[in-house]
C-alpha atoms as a PDB file:
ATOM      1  CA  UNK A   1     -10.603  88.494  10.829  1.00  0.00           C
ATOM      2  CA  UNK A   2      -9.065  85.094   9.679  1.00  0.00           C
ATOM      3  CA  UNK A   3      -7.980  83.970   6.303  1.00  0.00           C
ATOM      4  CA  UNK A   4      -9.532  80.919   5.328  1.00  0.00           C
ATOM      5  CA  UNK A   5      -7.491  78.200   2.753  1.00  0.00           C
ATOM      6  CA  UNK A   6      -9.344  75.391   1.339  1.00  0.00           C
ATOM      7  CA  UNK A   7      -8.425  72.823  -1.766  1.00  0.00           C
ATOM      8  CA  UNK A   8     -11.636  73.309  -4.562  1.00  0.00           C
ATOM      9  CA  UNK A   9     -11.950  72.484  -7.709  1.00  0.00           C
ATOM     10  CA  UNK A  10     -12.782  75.693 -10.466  1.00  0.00           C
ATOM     11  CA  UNK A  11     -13.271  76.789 -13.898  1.00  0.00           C
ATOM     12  CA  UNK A  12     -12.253  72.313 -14.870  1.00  0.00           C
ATOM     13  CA  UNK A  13      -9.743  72.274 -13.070  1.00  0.00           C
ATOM     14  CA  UNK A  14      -9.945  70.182 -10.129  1.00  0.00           C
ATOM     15  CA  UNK A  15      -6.677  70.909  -8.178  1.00  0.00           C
ATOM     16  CA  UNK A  16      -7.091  74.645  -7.102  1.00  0.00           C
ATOM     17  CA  UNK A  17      -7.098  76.395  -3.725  1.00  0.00           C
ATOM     18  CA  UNK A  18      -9.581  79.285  -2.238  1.00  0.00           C
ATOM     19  CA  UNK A  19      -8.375  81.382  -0.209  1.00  0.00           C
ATOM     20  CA  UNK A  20     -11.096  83.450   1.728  1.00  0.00           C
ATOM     21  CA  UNK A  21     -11.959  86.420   4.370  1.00  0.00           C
ATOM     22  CA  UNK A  22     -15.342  87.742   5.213  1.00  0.00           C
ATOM     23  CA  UNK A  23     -15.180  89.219   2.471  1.00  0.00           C
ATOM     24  CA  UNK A  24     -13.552  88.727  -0.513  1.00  0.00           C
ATOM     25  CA  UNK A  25     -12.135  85.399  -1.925  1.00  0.00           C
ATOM     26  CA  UNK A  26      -8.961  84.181  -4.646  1.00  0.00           C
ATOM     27  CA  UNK A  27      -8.801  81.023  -6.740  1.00  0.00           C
ATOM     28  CA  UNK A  28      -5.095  79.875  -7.246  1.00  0.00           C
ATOM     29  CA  UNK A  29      -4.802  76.909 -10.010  1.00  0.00           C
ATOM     30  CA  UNK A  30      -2.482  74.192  -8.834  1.00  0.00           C
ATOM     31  CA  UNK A  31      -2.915  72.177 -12.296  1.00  0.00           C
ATOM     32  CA  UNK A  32      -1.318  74.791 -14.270  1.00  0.00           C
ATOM     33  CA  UNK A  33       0.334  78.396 -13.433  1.00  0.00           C
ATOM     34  CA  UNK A  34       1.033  80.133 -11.115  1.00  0.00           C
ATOM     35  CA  UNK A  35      -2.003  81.860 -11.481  1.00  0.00           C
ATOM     36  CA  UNK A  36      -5.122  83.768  -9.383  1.00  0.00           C
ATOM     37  CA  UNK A  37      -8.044  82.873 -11.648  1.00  0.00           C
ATOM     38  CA  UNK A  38     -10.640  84.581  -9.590  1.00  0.00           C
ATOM     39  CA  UNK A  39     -10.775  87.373  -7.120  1.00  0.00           C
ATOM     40  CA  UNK A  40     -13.898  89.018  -6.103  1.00  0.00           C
ATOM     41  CA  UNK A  41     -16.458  89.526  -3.636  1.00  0.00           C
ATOM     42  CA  UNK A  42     -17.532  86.050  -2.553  1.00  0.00           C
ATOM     43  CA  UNK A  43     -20.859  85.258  -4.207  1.00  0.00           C
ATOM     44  CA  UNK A  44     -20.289  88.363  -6.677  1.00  0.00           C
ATOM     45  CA  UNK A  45     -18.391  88.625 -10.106  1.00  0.00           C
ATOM     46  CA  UNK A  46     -14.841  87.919 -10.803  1.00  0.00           C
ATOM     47  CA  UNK A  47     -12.920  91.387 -11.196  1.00  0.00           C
ATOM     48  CA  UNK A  48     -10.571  89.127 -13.308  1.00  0.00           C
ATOM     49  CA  UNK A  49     -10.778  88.340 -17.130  1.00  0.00           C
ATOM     50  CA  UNK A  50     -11.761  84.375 -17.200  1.00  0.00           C
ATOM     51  CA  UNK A  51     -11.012  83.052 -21.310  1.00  0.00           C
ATOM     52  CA  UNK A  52     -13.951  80.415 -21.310  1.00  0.00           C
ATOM     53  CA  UNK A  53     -12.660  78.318 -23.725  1.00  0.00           C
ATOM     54  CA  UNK A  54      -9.090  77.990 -21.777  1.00  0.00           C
ATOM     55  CA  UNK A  55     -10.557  77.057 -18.361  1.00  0.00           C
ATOM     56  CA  UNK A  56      -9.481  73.796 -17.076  1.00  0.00           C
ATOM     57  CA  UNK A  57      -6.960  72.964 -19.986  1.00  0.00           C
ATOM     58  CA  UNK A  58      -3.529  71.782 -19.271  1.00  0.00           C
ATOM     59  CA  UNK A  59      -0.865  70.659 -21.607  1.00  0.00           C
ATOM     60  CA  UNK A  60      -1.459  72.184 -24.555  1.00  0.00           C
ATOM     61  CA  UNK A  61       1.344  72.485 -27.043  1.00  0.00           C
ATOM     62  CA  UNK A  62       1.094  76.655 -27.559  1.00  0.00           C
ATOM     63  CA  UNK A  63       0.841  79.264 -24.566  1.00  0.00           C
ATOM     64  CA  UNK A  64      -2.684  80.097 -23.574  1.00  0.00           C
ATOM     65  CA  UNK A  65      -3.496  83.338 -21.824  1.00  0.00           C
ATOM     66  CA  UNK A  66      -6.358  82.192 -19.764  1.00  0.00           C
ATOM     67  CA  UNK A  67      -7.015  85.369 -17.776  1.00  0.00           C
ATOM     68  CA  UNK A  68      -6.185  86.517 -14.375  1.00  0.00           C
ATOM     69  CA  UNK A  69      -3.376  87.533 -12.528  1.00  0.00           C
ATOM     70  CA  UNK A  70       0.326  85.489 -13.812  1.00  0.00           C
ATOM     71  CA  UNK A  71       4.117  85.875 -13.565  1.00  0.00           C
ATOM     72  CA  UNK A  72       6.145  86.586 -16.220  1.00  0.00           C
ATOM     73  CA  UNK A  73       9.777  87.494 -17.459  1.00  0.00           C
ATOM     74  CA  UNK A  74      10.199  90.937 -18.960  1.00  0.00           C
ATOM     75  CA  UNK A  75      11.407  92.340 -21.423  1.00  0.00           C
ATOM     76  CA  UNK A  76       9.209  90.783 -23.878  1.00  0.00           C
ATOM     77  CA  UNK A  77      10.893  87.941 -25.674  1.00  0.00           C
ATOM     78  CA  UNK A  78       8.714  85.170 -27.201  1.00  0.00           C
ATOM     79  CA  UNK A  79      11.497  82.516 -26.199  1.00  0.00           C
ATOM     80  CA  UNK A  80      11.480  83.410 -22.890  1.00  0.00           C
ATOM     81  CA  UNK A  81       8.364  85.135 -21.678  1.00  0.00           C
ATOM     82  CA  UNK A  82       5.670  82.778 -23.632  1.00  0.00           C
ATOM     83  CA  UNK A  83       6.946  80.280 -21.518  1.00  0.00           C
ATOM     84  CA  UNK A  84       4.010  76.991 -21.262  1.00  0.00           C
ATOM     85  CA  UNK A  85       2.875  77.911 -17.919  1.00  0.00           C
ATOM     86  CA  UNK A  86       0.470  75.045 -18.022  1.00  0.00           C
ATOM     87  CA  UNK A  87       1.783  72.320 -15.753  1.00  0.00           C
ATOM     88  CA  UNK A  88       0.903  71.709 -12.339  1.00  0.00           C
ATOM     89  CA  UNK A  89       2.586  73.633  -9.430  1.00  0.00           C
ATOM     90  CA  UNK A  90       3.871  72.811  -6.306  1.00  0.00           C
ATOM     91  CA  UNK A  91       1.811  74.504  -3.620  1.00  0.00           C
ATOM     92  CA  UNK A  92       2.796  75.073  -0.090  1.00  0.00           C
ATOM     93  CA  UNK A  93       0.930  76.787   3.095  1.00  0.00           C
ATOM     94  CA  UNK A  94       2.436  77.815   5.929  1.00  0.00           C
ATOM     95  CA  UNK A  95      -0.002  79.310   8.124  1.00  0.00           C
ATOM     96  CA  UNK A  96      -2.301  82.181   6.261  1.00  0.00           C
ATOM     97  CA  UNK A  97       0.746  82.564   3.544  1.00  0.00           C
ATOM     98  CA  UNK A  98       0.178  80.197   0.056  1.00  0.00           C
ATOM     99  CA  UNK A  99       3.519  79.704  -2.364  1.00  0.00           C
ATOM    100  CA  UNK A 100       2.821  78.520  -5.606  1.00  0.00           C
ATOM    101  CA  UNK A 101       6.115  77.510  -7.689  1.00  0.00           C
ATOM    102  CA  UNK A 102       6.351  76.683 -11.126  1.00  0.00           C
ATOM    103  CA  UNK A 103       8.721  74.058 -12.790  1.00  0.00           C
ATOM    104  CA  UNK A 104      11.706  74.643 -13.826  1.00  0.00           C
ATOM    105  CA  UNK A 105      11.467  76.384 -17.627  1.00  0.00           C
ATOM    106  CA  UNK A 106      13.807  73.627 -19.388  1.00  0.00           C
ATOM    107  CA  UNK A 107      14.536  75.787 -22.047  1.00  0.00           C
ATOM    108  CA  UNK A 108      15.556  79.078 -19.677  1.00  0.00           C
ATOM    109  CA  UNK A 109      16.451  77.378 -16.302  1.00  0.00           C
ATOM    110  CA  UNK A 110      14.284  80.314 -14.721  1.00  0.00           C
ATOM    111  CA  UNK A 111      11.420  79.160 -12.286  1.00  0.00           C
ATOM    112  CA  UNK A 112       8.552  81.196 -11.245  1.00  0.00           C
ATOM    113  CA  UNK A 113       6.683  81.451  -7.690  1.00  0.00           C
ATOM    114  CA  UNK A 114       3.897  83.647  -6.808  1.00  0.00           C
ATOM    115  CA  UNK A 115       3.526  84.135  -2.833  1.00  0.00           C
ATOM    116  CA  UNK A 116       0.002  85.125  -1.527  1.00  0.00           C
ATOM    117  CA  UNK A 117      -1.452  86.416   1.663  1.00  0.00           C
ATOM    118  CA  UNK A 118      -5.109  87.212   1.836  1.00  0.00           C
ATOM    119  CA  UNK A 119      -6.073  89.371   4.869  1.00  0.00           C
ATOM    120  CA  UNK A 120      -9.597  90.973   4.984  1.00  0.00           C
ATOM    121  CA  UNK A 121      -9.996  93.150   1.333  1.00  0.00           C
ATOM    122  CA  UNK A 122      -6.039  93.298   0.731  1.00  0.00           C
ATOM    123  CA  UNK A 123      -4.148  90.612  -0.773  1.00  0.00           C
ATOM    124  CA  UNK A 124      -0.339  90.951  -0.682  1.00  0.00           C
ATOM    125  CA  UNK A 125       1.444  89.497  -4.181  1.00  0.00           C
ATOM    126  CA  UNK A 126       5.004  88.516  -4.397  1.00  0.00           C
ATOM    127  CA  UNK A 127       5.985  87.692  -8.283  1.00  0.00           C
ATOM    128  CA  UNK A 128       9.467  86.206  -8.244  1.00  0.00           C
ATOM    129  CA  UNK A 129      11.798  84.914 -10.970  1.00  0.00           C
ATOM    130  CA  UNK A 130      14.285  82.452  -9.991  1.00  0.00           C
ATOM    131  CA  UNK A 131      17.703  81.511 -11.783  1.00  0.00           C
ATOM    132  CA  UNK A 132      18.524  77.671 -11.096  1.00  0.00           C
ATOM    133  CA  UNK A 133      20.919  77.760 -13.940  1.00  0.00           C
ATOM    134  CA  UNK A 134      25.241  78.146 -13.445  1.00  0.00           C
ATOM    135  CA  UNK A 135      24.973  81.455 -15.437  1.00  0.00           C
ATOM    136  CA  UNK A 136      23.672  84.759 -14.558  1.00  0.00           C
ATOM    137  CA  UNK A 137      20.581  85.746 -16.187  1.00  0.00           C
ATOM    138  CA  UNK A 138      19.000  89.232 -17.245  1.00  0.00           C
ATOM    139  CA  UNK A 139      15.555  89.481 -16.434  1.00  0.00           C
ATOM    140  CA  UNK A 140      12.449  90.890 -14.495  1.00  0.00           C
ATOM    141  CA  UNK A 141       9.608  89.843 -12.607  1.00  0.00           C
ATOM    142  CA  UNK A 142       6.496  90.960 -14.114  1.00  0.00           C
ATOM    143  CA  UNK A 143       2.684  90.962 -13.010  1.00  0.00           C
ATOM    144  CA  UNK A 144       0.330  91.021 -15.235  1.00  0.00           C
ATOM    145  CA  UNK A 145      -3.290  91.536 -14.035  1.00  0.00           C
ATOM    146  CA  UNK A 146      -5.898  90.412 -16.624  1.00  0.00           C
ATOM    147  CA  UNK A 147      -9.143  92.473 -15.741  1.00  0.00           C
ATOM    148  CA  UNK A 148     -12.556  91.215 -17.204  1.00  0.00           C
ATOM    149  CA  UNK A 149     -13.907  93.652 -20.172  1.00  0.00           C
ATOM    150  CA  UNK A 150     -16.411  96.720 -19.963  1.00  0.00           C
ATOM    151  CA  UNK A 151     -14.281  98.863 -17.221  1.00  0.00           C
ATOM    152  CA  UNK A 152     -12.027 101.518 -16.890  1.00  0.00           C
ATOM    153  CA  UNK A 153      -8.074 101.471 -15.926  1.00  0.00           C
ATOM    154  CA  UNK A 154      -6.518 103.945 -14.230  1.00  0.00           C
ATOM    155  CA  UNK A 155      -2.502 104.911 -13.512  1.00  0.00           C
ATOM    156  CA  UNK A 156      -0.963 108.360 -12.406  1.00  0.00           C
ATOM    157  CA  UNK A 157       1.958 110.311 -12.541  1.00  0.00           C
ATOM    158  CA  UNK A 158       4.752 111.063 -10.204  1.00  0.00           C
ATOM    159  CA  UNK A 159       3.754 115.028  -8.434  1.00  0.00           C
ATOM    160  CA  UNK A 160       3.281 117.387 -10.925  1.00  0.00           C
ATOM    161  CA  UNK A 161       5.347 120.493 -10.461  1.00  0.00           C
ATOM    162  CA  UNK A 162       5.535 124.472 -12.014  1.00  0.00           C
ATOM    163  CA  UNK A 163       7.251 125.670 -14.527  1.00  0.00           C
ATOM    164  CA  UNK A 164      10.182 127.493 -13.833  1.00  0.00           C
ATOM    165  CA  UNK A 165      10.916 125.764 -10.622  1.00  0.00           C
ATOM    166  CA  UNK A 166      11.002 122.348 -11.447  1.00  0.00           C
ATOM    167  CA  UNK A 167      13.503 121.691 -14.585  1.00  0.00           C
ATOM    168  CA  UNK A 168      13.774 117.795 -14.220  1.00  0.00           C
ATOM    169  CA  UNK A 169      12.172 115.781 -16.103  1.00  0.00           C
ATOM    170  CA  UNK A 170      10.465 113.260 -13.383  1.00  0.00           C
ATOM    171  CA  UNK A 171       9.104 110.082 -15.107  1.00  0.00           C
ATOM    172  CA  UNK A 172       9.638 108.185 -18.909  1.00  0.00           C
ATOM    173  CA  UNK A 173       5.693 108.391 -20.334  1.00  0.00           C
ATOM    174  CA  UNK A 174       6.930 104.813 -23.142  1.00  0.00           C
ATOM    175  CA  UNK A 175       4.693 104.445 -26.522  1.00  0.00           C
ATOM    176  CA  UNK A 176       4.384 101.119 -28.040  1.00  0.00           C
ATOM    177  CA  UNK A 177       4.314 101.335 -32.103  1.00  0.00           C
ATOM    178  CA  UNK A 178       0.900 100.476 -31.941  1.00  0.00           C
ATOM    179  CA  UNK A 179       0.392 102.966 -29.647  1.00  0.00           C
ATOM    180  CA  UNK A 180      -2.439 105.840 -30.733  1.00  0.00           C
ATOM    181  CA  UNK A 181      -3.581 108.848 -28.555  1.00  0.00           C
ATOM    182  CA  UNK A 182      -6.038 110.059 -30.346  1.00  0.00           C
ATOM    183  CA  UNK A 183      -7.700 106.669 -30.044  1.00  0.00           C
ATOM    184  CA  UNK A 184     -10.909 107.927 -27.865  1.00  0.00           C
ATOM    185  CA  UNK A 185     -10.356 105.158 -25.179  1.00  0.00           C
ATOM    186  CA  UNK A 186      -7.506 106.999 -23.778  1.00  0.00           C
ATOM    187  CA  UNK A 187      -8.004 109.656 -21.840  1.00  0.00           C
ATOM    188  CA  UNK A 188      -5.505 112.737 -19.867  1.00  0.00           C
ATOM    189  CA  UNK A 189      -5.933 114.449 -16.995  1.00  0.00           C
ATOM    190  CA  UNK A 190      -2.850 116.382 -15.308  1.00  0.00           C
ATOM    191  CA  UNK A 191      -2.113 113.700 -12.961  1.00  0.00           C
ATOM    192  CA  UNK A 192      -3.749 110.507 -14.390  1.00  0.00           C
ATOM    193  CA  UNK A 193      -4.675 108.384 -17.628  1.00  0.00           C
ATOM    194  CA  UNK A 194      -7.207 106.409 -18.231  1.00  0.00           C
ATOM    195  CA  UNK A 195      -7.387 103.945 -20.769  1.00  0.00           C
ATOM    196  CA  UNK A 196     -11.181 101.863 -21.629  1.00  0.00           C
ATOM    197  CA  UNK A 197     -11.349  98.635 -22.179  1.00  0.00           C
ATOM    198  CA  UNK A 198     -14.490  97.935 -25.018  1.00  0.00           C
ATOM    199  CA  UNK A 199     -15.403  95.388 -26.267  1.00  0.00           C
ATOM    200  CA  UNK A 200     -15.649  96.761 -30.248  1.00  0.00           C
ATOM    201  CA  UNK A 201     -12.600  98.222 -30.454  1.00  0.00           C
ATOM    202  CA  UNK A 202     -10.407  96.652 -33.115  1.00  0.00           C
ATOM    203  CA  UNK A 203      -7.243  97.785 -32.613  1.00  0.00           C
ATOM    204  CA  UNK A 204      -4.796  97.180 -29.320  1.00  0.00           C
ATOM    205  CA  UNK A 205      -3.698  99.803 -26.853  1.00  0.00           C
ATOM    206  CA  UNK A 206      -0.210 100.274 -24.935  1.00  0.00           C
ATOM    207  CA  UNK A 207       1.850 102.690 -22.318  1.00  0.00           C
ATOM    208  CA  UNK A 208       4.248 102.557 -19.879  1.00  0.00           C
ATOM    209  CA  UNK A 209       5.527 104.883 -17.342  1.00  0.00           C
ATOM    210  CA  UNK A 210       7.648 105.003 -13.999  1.00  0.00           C
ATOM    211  CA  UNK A 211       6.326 106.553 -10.658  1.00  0.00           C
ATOM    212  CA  UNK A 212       7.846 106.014  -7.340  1.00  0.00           C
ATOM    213  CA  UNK A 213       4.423 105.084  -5.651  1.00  0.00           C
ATOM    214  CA  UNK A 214       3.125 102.566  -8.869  1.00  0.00           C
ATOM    215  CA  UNK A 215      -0.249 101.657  -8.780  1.00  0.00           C
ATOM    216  CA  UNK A 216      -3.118 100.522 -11.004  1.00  0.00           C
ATOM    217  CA  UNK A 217      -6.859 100.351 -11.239  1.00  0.00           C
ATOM    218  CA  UNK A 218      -9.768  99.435 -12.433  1.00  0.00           C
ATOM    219  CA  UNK A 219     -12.817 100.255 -12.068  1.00  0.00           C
ATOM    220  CA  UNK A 220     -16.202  97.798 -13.124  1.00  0.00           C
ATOM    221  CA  UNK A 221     -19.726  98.468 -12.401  1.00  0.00           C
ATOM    222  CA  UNK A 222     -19.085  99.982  -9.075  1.00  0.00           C
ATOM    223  CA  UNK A 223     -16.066  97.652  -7.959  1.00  0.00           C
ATOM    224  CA  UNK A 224     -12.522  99.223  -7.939  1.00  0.00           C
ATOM    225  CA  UNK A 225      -9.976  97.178  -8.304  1.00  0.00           C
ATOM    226  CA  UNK A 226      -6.524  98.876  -7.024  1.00  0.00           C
ATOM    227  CA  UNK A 227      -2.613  97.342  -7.323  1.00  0.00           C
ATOM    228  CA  UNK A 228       0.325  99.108  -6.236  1.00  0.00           C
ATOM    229  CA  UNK A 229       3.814  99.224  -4.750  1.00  0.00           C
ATOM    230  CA  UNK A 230       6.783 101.133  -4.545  1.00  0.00           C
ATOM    231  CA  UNK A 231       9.766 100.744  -6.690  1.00  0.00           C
ATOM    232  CA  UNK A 232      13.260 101.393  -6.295  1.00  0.00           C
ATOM    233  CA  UNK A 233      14.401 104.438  -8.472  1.00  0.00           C
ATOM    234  CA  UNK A 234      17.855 104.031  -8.193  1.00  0.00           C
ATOM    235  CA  UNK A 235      17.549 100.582  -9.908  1.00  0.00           C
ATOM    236  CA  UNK A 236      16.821  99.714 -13.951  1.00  0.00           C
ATOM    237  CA  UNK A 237      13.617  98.827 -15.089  1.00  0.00           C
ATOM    238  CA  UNK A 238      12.791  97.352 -18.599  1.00  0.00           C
ATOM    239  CA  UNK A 239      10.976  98.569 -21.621  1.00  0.00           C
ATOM    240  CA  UNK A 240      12.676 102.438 -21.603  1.00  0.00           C
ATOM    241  CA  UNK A 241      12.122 102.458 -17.095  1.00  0.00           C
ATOM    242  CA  UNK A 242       8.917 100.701 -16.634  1.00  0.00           C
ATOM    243  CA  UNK A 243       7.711  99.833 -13.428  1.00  0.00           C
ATOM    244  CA  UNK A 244       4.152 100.336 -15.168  1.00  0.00           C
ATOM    245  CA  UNK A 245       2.158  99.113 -17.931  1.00  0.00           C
ATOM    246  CA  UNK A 246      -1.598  99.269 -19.426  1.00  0.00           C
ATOM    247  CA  UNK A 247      -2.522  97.053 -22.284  1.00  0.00           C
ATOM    248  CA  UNK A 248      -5.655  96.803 -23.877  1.00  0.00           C
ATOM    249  CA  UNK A 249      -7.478  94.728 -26.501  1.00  0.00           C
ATOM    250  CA  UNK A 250     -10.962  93.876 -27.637  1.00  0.00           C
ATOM    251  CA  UNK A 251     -10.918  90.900 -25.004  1.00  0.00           C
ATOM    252  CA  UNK A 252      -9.495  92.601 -21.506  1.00  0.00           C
ATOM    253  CA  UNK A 253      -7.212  95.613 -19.873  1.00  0.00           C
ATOM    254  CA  UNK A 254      -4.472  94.430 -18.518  1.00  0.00           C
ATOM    255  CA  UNK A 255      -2.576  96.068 -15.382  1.00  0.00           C
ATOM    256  CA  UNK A 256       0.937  95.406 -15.452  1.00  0.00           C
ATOM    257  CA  UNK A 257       3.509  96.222 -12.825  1.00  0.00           C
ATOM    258  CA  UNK A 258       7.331  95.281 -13.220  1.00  0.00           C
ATOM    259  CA  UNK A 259       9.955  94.772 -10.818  1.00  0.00           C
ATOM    260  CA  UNK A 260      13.440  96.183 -11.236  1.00  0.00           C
ATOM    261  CA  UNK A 261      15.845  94.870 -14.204  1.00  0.00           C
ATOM    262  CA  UNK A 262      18.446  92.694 -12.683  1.00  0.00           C
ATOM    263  CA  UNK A 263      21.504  90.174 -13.101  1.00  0.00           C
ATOM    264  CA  UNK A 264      20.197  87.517 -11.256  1.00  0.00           C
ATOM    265  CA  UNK A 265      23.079  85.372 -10.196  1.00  0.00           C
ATOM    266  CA  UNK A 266      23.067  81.446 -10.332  1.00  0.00           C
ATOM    267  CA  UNK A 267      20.682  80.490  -7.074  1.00  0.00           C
ATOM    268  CA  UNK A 268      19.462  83.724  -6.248  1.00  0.00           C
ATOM    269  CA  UNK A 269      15.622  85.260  -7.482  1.00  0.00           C
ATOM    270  CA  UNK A 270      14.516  88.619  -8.718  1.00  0.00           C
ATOM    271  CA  UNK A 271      10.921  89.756  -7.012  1.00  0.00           C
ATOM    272  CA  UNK A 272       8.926  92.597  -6.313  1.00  0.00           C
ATOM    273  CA  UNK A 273       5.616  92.342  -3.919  1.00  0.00           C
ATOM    274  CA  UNK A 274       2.501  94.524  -4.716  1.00  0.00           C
ATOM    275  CA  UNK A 275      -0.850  95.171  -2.797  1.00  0.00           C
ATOM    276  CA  UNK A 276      -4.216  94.432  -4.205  1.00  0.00           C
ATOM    277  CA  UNK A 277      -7.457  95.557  -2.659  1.00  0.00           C
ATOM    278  CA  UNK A 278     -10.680  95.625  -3.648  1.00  0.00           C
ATOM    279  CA  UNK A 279     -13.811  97.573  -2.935  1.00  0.00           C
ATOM    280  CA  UNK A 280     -17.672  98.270  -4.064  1.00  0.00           C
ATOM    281  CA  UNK A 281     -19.983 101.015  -4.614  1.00  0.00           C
ATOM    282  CA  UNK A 282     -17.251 103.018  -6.286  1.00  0.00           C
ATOM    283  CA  UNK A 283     -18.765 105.660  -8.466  1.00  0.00           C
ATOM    284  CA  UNK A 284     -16.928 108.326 -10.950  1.00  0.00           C
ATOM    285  CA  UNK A 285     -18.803 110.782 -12.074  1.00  0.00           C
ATOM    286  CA  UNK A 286     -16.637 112.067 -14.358  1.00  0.00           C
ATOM    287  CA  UNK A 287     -12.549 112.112 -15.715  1.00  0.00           C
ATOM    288  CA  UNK A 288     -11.339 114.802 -14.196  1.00  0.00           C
ATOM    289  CA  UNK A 289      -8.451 115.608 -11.385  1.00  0.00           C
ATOM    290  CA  UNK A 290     -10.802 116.458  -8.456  1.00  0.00           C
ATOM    291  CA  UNK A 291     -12.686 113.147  -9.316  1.00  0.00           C
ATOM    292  CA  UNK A 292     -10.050 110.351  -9.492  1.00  0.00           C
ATOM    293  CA  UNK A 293      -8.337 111.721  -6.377  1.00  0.00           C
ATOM    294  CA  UNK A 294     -11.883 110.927  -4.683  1.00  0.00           C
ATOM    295  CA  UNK A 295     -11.723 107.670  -5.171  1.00  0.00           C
ATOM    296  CA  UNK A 296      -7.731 106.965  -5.439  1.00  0.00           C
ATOM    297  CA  UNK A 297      -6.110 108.748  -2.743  1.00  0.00           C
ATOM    298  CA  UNK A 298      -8.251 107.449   0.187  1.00  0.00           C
ATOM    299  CA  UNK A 299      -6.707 103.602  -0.898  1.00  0.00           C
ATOM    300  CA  UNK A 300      -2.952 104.692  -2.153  1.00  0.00           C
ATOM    301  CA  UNK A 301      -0.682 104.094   1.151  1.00  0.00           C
END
């Protein structure tokens, strides 16, 4: 099954590239990013948030979210992580793998690259952070998935255990102060939360957690979304030991995974690589244990 990697144009702007199996295709901007724009079934919807009224701008004076899947530098700082990701990339290929690497920020000296390779319904994601400055620099890459509105995300917990065996505590479970449980888009099971996206709902949604096997999902009129990879828990991750994030607002979910918490020395890069893959005719009947291990443990590696 070959990978397919053409230059298009998409969404205004007219410097992108499409990369392509049988099945499934991605849109990478080369006018602004790095970002994935689209990713879907080819002639079906994009799994991926698209903000109309961004598409094919470049330039602008303010950060724009635009949707899809980006790079950023955690922890949260608006000096360093709002960075204007909205100049044109340099893009190489080198046979089915496609770089895309920022500029250099010239207010941070950090530079951003985002490494695809597309093979049949599983796309493999580097995010990487370079430091091109003569100081070492505290920082993570982070991944940020923007998934279009109406569906459901999905993260778990490291193995549940009994009671009195198991006296460790095993992951952090991190609350943003907007943060509300009894908001009725949330929802608990023993080894997974769920968190709605819709559409009406006013107020914003957060939570962050660490498991050893991180993944996310999300699941859209019968297509299922999945991300995941395996972090390092000897190493430090931001935000209270998150290699996982959900945020939600009226607009989008967004599934956010986070690479380790590192000083990265002058000329070296901070990264972490995840696996996306996507599937159809993915029902849930209902939230419950027996259900989202139906549909989740057939696709976690």
């Amino acid at each position: 099954m070959s990978t397919r990697i053409e230059n298009v144009s998409w969404g205004g702007w007219p410097h992108c590239y499409r990369l392509s199996s049988d099945e499934i295709e991605l849109i990478l901007t080369a006018d602004i990013g790095p970002r994935v724009i689209r990713c879907g079934f080819i002639g079906g919807p994009n799994v991926l948030k698209e903000y109309a009224e961004e598409l094919g701008g470049q330039g602008e004076s303010t950060w724009k979210i635009r949707g899809g899947h980006r790079v950023w530098v955690a922890p949260e700082r608006a000096n360093i992580t709002y960075e204007l990701d909205n100049h044109p990339v340099e893009v190489t290929v080198d046979g089915d793998v496609v770089t895309a690497t920022s500029p250099v920020d010239p207010r941070t000296g950090l530079q951003k690259s985002m490494i695809l390779k597309l093979e049949g319904r599983r796309v493999t994601v580097t995010n990487r952070v370079a430091n091109t400055t003569l100081f070492p620099i505290g920082c993570a890459a982070w991944g940020p998935t923007v998934m279009a509105p109406g569906g459901l995300g999905i993260t778990g917990f490291p193995p549940r255990g009994t009671h009195p065996e198991d006296l460790e505590p095993v992951n952090p479970l991190v609350m943003w102060s907007y943060t509300d449980f009894s908001d009725p888009r949330w929802r608990f099971t023993s080894k997974y939360v769920t968190l709605r996206q819709d559409p009406q709902a006013k107020a914003a949604q957060k939570l962050g957690l660490f498991n050893p096997h991180t993944f996310g999902a999300y699941l859209l009129d019968g297509h299922l979304f999945l991300k995941q990879f395996h972090p390092d828990p000897v190493k430090t991750y931001a935000d209270m030991g998150c290699s996982y994030q959900s945020f939600t607002n009226c607009d989008m979910l967004e599934l956010e995974t986070m690479g380790p918490y590192e000083q990265v020395a002058p000329g070296a890069f901070t990264e972490f690589t995840e696996t996306w893959s996507l599937d159809r005719g993915v029902e849930l009947p209902e939230i419950s244990d027996a259900a989202l291990d139906a549909i989740l443990l057939p696709r976690l590696y």
